[in-house]
N, C-alpha and C. Protein backbone atom coordinates (compact mmCIF):
# COMPACT_ATOMS: atom_id res chain seq x y z
N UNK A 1 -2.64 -52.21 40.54
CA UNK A 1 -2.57 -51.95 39.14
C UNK A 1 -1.51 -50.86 38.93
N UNK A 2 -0.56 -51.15 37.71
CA UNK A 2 0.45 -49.93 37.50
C UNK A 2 0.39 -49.65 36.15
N UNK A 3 0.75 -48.50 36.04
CA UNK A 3 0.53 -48.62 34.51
C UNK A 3 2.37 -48.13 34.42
N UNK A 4 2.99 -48.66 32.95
CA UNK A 4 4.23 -48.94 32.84
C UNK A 4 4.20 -47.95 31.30
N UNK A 5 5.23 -47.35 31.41
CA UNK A 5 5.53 -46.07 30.16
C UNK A 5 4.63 -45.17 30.11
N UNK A 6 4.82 -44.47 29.01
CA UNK A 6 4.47 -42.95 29.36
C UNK A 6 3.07 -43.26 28.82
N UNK A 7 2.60 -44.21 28.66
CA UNK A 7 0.72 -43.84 28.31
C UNK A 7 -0.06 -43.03 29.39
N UNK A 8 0.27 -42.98 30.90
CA UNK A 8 -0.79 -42.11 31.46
C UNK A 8 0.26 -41.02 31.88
N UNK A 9 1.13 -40.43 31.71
CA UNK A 9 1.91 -39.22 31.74
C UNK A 9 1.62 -38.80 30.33
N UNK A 10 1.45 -39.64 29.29
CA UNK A 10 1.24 -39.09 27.90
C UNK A 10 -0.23 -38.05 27.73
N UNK A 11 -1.04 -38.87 28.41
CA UNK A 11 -2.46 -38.60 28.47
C UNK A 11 -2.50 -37.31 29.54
N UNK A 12 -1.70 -37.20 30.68
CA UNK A 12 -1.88 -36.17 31.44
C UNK A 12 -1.28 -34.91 31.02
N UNK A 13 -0.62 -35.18 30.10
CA UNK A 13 0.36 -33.96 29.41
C UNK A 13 -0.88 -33.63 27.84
N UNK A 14 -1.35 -34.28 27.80
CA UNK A 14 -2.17 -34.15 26.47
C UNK A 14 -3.49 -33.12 27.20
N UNK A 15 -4.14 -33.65 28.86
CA UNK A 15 -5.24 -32.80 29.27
C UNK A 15 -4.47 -31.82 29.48
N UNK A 16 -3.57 -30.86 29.69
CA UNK A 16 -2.63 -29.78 30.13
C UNK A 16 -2.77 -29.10 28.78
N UNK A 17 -2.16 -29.73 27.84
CA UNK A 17 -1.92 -28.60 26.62
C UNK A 17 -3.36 -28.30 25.89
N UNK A 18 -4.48 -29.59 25.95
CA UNK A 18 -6.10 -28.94 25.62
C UNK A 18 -6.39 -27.85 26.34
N UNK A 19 -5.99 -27.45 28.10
CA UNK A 19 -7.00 -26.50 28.79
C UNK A 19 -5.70 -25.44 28.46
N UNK A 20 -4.42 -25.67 28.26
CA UNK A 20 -3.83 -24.63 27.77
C UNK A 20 -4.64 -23.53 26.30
N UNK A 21 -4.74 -24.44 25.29
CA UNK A 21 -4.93 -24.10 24.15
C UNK A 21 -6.45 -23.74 24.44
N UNK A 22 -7.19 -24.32 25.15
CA UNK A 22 -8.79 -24.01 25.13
C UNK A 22 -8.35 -22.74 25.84
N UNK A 23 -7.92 -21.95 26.64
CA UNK A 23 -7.54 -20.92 27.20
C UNK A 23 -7.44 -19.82 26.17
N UNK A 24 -6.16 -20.32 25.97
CA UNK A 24 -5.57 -19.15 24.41
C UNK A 24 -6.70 -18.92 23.71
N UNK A 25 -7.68 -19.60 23.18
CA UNK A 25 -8.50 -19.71 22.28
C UNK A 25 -9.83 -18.85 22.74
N UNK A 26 -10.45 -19.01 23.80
CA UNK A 26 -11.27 -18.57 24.56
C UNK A 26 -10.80 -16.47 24.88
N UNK A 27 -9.12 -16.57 25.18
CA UNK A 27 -9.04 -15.25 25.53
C UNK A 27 -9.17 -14.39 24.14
N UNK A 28 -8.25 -15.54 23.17
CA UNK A 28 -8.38 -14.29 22.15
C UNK A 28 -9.47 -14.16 21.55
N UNK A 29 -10.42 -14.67 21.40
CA UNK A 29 -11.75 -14.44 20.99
C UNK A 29 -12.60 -12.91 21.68
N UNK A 30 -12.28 -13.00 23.02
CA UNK A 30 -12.91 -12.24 23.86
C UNK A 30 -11.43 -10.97 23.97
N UNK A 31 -10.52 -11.11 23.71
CA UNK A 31 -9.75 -9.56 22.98
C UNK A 31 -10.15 -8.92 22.04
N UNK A 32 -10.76 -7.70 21.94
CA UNK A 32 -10.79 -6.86 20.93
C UNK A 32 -9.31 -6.44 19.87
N UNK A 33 -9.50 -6.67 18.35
CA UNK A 33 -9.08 -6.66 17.76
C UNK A 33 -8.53 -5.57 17.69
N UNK A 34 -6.71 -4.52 17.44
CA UNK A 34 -7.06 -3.53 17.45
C UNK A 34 -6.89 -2.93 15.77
N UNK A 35 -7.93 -1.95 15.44
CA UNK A 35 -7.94 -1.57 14.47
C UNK A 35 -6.96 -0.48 13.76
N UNK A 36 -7.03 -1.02 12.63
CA UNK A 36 -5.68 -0.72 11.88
C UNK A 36 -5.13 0.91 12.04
N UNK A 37 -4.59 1.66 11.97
CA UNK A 37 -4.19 3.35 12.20
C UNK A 37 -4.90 3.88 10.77
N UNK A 38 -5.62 4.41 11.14
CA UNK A 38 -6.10 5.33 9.91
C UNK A 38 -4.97 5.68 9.18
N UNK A 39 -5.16 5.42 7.89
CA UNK A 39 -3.74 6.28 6.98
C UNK A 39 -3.99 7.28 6.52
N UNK A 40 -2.39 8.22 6.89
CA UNK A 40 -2.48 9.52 6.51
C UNK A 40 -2.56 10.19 4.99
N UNK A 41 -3.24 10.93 4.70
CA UNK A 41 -3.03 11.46 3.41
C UNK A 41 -1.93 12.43 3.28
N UNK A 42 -1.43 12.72 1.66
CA UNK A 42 -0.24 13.44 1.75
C UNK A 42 -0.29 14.80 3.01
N UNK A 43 -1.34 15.13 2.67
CA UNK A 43 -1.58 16.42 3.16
C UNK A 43 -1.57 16.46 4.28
N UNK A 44 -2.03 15.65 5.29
CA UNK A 44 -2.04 15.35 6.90
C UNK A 44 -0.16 14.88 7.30
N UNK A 45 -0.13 14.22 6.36
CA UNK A 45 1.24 13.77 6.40
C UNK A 45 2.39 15.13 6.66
N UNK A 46 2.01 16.05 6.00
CA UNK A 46 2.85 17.37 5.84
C UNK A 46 2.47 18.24 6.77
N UNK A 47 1.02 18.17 6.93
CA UNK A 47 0.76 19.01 8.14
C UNK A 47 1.10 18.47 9.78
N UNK A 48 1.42 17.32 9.60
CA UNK A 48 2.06 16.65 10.94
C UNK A 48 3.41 17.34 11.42
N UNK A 49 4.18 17.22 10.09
CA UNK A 49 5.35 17.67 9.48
C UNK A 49 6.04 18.92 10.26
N UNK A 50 4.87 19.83 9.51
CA UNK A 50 4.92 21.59 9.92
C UNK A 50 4.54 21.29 11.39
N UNK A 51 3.58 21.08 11.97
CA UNK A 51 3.11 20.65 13.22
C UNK A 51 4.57 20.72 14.22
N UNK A 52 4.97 19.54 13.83
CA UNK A 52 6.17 19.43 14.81
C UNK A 52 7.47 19.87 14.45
N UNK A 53 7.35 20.85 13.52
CA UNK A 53 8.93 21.73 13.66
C UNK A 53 9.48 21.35 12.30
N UNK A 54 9.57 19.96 11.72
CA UNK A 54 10.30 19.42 11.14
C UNK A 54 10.10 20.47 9.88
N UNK A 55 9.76 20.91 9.31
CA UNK A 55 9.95 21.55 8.04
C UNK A 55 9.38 23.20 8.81
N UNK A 56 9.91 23.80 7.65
CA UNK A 56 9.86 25.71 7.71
C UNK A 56 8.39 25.95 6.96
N UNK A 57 8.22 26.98 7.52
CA UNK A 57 6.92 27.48 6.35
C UNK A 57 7.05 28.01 5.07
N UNK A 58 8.15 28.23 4.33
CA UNK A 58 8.24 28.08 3.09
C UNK A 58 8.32 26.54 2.39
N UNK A 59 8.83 26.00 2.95
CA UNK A 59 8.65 24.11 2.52
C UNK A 59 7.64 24.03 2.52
N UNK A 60 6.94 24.08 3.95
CA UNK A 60 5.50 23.65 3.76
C UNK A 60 4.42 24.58 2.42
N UNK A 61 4.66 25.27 2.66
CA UNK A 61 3.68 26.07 1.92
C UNK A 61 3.81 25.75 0.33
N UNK A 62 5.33 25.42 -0.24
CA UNK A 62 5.43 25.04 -1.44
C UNK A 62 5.34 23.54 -1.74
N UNK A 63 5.41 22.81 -0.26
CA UNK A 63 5.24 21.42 -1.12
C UNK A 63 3.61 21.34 -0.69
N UNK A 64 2.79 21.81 0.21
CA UNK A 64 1.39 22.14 -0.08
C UNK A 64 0.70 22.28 -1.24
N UNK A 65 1.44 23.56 -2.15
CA UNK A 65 1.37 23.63 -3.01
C UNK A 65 0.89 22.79 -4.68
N UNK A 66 2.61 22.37 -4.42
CA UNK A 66 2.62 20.99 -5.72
C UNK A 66 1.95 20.00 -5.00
N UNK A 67 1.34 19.51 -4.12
CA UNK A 67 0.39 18.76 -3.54
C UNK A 67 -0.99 18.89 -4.85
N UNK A 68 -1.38 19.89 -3.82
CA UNK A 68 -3.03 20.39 -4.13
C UNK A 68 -2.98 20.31 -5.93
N UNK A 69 -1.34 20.78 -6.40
CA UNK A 69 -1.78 21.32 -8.16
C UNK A 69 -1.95 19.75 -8.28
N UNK A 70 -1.00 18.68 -8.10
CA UNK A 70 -0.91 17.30 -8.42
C UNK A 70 -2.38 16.75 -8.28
N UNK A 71 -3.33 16.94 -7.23
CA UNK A 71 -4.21 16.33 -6.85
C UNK A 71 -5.29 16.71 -7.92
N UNK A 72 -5.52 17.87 -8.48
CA UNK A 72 -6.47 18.51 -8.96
C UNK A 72 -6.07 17.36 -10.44
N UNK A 73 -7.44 16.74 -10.96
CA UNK A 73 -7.89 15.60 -12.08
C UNK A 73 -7.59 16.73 -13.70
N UNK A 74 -7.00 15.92 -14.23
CA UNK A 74 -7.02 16.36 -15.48
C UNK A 74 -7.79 16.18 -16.60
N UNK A 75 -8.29 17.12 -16.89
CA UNK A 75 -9.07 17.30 -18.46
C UNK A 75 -9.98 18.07 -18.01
């Protein structure tokens, strides 16, 4: 018995890409998702800022400043 064209190379290439994809499917399930970066608020944002050099302590201290007045609710 022979088999003639690609019907059983078709079929053997078809079981390959199922245990491929059942693979993929299986790992990423069982990867932990990673969770998003906490976002910074202005204020962490600036204190990162001062942190690493990038601004002087008069910057910081005045855009601290108009920070905190901005934040504070009106009426």
């Amino acid at each position: 018995m022979s088999y003639v064209g690609w019907g059983f190379m078709g079929m053997h290439a078809l079981w390959w890409l199922f245990w491929i994809v059942l693979i993929v499917v299986v790992f990423s399930l069982f990867t932990p998702v990673p969770r998003s970066r906490h976002r910074q608020t202005p204020l962490e944002f600036l204190q990162r800022r001062y942190a690493a050099g990038e601004i002087s302590s008069e910057e910081y201290e005045e855009r601290k400043a108009r920070l905190e007045r901005d934040a504070k609710p009106v009426g």
